[in-house]
ModelCIF file with pLDDT and N, C-alpha, C, O atoms, coordinates in Angstrom:
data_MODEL
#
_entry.id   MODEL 
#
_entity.id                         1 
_entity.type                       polymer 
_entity.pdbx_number_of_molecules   1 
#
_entity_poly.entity_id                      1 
_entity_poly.type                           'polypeptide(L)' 
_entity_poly.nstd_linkage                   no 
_entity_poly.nstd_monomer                   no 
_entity_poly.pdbx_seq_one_letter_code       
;(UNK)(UNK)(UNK)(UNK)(UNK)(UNK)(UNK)(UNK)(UNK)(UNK)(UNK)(UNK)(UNK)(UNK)(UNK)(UNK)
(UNK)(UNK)(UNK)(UNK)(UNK)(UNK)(UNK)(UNK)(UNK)(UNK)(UNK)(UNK)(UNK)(UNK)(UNK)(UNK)
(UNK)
;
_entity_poly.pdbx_seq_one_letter_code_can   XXXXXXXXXXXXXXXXXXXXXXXXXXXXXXXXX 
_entity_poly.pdbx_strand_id                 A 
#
loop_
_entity_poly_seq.entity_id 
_entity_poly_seq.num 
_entity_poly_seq.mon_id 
_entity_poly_seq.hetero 
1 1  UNK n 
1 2  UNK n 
1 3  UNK n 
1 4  UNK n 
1 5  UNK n 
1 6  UNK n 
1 7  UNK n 
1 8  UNK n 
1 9  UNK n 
1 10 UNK n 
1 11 UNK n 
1 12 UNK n 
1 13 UNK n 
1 14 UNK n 
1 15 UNK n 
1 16 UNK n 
1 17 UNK n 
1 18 UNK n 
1 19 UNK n 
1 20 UNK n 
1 21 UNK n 
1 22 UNK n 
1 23 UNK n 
1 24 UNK n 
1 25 UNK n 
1 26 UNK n 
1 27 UNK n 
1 28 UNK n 
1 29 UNK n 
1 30 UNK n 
1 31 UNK n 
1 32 UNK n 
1 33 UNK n 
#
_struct_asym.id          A 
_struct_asym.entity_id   1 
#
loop_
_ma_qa_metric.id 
_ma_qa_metric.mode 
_ma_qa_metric.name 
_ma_qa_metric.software_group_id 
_ma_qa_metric.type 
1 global pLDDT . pLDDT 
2 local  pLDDT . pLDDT 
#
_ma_qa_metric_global.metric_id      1 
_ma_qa_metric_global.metric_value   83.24 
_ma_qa_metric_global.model_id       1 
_ma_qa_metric_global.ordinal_id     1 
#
loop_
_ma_qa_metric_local.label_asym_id 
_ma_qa_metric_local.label_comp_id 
_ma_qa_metric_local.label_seq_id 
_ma_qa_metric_local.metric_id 
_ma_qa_metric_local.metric_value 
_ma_qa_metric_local.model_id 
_ma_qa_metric_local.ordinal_id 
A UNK 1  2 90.00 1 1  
A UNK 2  2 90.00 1 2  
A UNK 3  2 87.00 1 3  
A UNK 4  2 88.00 1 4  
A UNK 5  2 89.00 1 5  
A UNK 6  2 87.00 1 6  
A UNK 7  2 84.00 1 7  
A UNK 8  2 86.00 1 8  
A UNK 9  2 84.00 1 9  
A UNK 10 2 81.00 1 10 
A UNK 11 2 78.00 1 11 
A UNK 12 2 81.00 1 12 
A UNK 13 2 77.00 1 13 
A UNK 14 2 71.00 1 14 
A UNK 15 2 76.00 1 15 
A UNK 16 2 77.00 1 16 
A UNK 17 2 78.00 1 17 
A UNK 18 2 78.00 1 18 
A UNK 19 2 83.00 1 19 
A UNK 20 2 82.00 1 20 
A UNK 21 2 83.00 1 21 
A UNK 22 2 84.00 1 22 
A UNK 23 2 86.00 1 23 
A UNK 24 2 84.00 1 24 
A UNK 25 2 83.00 1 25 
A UNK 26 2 85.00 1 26 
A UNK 27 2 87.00 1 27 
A UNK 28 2 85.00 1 28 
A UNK 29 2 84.00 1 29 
A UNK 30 2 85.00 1 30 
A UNK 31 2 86.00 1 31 
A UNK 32 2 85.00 1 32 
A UNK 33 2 83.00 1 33 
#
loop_
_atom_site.group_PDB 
_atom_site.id 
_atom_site.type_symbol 
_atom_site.label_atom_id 
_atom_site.label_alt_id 
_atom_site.label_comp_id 
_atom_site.label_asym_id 
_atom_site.label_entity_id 
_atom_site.label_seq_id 
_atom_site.pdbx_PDB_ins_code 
_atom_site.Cartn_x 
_atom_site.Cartn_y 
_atom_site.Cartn_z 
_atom_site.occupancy 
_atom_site.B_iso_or_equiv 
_atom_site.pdbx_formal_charge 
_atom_site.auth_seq_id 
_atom_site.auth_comp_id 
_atom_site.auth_asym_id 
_atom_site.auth_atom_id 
_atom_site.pdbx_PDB_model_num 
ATOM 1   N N  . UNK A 1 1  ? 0.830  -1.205 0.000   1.00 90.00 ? 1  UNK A N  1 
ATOM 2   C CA . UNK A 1 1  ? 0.000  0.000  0.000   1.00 90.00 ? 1  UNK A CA 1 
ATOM 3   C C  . UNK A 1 1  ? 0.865  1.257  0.000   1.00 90.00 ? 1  UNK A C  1 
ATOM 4   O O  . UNK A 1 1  ? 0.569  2.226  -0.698  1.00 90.00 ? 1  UNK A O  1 
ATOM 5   N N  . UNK A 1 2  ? 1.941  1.229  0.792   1.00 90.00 ? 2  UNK A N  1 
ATOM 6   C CA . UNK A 1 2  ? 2.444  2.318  1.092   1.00 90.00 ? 2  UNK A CA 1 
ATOM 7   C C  . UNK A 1 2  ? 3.355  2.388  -0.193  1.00 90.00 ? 2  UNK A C  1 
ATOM 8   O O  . UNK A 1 2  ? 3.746  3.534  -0.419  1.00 90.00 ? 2  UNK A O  1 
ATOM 9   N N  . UNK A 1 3  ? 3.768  1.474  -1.050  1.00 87.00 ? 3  UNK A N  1 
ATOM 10  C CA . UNK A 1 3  ? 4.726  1.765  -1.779  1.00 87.00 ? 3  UNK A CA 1 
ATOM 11  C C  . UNK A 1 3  ? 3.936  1.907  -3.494  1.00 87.00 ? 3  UNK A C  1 
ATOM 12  O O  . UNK A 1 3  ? 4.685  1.869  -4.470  1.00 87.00 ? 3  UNK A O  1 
ATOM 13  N N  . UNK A 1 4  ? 2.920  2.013  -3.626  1.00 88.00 ? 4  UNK A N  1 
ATOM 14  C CA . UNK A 1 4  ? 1.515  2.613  -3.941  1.00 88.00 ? 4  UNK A CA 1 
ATOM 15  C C  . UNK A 1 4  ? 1.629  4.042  -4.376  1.00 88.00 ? 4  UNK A C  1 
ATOM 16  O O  . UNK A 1 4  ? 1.750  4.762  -5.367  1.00 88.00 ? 4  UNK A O  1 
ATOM 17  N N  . UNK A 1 5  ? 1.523  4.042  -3.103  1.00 89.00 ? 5  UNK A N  1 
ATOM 18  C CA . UNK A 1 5  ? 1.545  5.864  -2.346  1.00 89.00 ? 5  UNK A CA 1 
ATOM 19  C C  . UNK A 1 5  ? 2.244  6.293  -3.084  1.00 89.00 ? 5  UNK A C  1 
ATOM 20  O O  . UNK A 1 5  ? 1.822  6.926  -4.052  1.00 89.00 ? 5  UNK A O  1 
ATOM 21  N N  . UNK A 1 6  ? 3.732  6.056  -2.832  1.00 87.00 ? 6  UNK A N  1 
ATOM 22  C CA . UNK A 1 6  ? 4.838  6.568  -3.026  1.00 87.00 ? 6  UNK A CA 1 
ATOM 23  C C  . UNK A 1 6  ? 4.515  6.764  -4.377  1.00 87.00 ? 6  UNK A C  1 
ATOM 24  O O  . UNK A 1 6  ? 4.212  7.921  -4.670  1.00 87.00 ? 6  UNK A O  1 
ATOM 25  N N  . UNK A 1 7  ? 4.502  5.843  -5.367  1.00 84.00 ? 7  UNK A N  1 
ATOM 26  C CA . UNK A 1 7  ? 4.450  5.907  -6.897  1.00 84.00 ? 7  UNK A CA 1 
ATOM 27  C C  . UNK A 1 7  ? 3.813  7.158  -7.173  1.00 84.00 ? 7  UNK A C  1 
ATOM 28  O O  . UNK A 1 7  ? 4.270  8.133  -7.770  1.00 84.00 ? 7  UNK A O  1 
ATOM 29  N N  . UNK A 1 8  ? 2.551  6.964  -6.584  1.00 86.00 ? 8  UNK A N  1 
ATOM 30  C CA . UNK A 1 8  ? 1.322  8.326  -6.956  1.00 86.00 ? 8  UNK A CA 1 
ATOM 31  C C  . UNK A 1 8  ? 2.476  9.358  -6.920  1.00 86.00 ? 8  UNK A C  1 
ATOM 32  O O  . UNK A 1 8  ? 3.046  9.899  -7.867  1.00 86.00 ? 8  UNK A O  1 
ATOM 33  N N  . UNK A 1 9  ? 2.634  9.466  -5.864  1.00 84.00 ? 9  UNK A N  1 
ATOM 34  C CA . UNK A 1 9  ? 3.191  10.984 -5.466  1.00 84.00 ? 9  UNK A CA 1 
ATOM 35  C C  . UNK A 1 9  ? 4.166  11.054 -6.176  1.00 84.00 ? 9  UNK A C  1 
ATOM 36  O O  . UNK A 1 9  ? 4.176  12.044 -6.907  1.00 84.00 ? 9  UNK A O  1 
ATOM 37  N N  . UNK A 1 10 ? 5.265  10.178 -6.278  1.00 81.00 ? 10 UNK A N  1 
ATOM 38  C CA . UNK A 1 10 ? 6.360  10.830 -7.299  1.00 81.00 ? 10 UNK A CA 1 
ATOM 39  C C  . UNK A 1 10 ? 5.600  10.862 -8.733  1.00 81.00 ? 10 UNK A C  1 
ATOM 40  O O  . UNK A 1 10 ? 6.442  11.146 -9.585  1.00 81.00 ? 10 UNK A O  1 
ATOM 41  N N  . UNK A 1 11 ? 4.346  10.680 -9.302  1.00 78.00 ? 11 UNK A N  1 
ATOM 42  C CA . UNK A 1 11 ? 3.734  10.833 -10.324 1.00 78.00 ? 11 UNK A CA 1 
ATOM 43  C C  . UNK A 1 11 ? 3.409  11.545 -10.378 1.00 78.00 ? 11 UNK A C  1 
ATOM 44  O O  . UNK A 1 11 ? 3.341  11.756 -11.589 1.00 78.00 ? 11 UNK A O  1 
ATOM 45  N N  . UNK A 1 12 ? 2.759  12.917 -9.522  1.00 81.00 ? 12 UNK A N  1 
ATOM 46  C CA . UNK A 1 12 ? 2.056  14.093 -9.041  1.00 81.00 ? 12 UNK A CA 1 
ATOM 47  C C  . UNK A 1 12 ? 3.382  14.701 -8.721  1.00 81.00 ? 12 UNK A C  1 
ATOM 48  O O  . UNK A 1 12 ? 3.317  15.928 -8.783  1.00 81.00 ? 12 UNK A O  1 
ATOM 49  N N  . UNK A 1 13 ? 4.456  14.290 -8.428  1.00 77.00 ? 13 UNK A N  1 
ATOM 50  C CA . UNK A 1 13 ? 5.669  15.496 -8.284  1.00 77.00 ? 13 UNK A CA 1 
ATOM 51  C C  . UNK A 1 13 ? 6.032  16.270 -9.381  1.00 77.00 ? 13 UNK A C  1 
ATOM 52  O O  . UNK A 1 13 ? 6.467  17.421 -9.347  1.00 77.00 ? 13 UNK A O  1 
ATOM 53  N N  . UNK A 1 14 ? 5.750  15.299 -10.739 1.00 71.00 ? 14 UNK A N  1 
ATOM 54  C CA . UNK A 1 14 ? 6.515  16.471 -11.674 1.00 71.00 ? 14 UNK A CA 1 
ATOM 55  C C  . UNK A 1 14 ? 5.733  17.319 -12.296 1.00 71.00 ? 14 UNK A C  1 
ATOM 56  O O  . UNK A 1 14 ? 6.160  18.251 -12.977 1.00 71.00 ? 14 UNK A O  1 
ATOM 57  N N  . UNK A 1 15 ? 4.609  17.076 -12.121 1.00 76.00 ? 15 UNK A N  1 
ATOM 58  C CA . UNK A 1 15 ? 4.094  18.025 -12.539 1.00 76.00 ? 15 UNK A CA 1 
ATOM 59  C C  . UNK A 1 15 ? 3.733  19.546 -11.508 1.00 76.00 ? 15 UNK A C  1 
ATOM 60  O O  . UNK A 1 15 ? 3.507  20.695 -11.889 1.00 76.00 ? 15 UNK A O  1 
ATOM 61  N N  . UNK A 1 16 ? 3.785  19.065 -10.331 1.00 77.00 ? 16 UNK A N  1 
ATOM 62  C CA . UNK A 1 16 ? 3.769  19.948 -9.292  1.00 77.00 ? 16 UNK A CA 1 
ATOM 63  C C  . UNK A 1 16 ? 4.981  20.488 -9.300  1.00 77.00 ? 16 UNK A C  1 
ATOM 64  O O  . UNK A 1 16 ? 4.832  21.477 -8.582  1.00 77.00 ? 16 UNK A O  1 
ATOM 65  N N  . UNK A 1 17 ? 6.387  20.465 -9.750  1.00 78.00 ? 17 UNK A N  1 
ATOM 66  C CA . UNK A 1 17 ? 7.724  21.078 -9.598  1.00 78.00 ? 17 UNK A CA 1 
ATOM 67  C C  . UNK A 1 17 ? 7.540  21.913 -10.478 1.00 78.00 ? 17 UNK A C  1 
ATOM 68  O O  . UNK A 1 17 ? 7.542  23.118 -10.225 1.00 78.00 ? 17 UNK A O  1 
ATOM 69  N N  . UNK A 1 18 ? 7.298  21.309 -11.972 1.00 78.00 ? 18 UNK A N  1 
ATOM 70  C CA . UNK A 1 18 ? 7.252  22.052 -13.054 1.00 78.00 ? 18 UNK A CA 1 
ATOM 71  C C  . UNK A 1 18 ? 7.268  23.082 -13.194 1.00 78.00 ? 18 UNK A C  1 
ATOM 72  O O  . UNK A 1 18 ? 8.276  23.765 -13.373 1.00 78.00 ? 18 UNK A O  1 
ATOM 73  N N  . UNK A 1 19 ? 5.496  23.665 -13.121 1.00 83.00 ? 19 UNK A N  1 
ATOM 74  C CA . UNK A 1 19 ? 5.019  25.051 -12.869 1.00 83.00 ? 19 UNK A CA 1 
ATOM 75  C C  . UNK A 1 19 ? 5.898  26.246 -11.813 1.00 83.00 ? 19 UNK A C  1 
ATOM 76  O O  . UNK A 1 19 ? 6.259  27.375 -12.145 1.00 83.00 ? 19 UNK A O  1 
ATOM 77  N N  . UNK A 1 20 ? 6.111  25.467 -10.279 1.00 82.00 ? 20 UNK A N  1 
ATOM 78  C CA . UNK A 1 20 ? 6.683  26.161 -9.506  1.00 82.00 ? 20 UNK A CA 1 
ATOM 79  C C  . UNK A 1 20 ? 8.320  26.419 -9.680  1.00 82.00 ? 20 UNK A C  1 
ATOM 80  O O  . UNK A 1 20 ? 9.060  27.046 -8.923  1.00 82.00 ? 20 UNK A O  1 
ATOM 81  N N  . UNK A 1 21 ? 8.622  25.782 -10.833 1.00 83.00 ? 21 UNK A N  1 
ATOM 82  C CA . UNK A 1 21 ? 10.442 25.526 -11.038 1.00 83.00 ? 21 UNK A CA 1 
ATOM 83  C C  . UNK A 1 21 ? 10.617 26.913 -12.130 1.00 83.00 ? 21 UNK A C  1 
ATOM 84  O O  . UNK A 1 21 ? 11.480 27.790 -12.104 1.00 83.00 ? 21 UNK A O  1 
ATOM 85  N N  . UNK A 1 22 ? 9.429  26.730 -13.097 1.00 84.00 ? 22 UNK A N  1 
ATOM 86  C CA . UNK A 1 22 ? 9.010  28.113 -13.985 1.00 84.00 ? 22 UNK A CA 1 
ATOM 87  C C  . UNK A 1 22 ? 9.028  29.029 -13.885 1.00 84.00 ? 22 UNK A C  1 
ATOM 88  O O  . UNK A 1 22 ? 9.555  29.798 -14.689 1.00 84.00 ? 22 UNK A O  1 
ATOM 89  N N  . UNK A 1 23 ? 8.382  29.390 -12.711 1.00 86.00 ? 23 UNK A N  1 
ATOM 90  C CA . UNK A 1 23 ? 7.736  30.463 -12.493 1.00 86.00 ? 23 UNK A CA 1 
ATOM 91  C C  . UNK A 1 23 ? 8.745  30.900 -11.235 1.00 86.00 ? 23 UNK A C  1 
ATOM 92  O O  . UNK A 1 23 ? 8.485  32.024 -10.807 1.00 86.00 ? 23 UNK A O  1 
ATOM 93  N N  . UNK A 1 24 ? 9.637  30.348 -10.692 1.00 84.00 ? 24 UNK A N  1 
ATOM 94  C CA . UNK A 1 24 ? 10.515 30.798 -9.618  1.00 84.00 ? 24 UNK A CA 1 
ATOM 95  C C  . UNK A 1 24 ? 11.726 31.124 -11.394 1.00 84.00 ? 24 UNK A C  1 
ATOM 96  O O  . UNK A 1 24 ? 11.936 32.288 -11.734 1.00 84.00 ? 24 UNK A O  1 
ATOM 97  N N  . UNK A 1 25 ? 12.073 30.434 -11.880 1.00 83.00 ? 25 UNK A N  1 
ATOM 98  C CA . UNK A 1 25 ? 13.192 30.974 -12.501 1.00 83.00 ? 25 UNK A CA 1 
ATOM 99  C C  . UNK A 1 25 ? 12.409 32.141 -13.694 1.00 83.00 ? 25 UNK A C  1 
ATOM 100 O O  . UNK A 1 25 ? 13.235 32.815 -14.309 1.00 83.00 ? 25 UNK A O  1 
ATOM 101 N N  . UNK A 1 26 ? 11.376 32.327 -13.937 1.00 85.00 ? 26 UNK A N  1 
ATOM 102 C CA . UNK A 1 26 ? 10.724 33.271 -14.896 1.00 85.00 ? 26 UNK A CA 1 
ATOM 103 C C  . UNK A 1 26 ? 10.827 34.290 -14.558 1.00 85.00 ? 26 UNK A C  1 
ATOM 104 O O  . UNK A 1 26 ? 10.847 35.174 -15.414 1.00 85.00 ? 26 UNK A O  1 
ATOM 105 N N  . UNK A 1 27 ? 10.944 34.649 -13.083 1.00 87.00 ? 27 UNK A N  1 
ATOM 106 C CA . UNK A 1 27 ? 10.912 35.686 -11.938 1.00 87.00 ? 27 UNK A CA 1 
ATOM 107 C C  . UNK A 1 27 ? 12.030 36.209 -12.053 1.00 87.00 ? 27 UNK A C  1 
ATOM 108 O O  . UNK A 1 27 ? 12.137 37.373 -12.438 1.00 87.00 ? 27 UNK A O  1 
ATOM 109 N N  . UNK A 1 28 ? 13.273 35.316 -11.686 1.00 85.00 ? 28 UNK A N  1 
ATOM 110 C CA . UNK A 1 28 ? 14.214 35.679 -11.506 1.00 85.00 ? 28 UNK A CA 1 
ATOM 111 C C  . UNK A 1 28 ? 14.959 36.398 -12.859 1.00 85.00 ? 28 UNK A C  1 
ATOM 112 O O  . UNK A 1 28 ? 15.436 37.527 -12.975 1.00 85.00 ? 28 UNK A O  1 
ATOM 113 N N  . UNK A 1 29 ? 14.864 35.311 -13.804 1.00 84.00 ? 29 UNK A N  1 
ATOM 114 C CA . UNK A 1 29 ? 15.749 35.814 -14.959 1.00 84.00 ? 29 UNK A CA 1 
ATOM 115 C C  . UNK A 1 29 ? 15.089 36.747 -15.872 1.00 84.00 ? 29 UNK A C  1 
ATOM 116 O O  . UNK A 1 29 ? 15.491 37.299 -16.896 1.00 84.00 ? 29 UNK A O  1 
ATOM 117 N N  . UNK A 1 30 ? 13.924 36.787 -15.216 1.00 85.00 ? 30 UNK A N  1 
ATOM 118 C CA . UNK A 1 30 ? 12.878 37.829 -15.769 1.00 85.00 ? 30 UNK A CA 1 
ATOM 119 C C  . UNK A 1 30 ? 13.070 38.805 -15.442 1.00 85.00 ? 30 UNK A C  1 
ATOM 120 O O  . UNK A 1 30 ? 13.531 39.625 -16.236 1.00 85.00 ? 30 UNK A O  1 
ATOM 121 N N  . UNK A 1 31 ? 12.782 39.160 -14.044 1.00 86.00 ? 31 UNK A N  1 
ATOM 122 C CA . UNK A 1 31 ? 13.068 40.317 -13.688 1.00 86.00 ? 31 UNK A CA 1 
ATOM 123 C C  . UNK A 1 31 ? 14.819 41.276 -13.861 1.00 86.00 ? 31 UNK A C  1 
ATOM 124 O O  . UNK A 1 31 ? 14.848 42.480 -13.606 1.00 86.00 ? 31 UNK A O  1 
ATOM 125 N N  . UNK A 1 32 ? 16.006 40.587 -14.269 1.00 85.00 ? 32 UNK A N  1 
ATOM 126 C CA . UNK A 1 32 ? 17.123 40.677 -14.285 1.00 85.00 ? 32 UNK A CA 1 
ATOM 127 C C  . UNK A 1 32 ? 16.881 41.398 -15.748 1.00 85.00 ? 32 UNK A C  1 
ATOM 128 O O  . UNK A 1 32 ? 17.474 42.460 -15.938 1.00 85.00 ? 32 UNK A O  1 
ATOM 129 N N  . UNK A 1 33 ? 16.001 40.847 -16.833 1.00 83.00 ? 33 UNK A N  1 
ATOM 130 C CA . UNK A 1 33 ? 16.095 41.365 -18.208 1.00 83.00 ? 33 UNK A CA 1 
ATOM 131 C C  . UNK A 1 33 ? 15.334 42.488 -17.853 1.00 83.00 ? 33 UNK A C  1 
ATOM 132 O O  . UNK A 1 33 ? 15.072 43.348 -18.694 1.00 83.00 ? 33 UNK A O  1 
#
């Protein structure tokens, strides 16, 4: 069960990094231009 879990979630991680990995470096190198 628990190793289940785990799968889900690292399945739901990349898409949850994605956006927030974007949008933290969009900021940054964004705001620099």
């Amino acid at each position: 069960f628990f190793e289940d879990e785990v799968d889900q979630q690292l399945a739901s991680l990349a898409s949850l990094l994605e956006p927030f990995i974007i949008v933290t470096l969009g900021v940054l190198i964004g705001g620099i231009v």
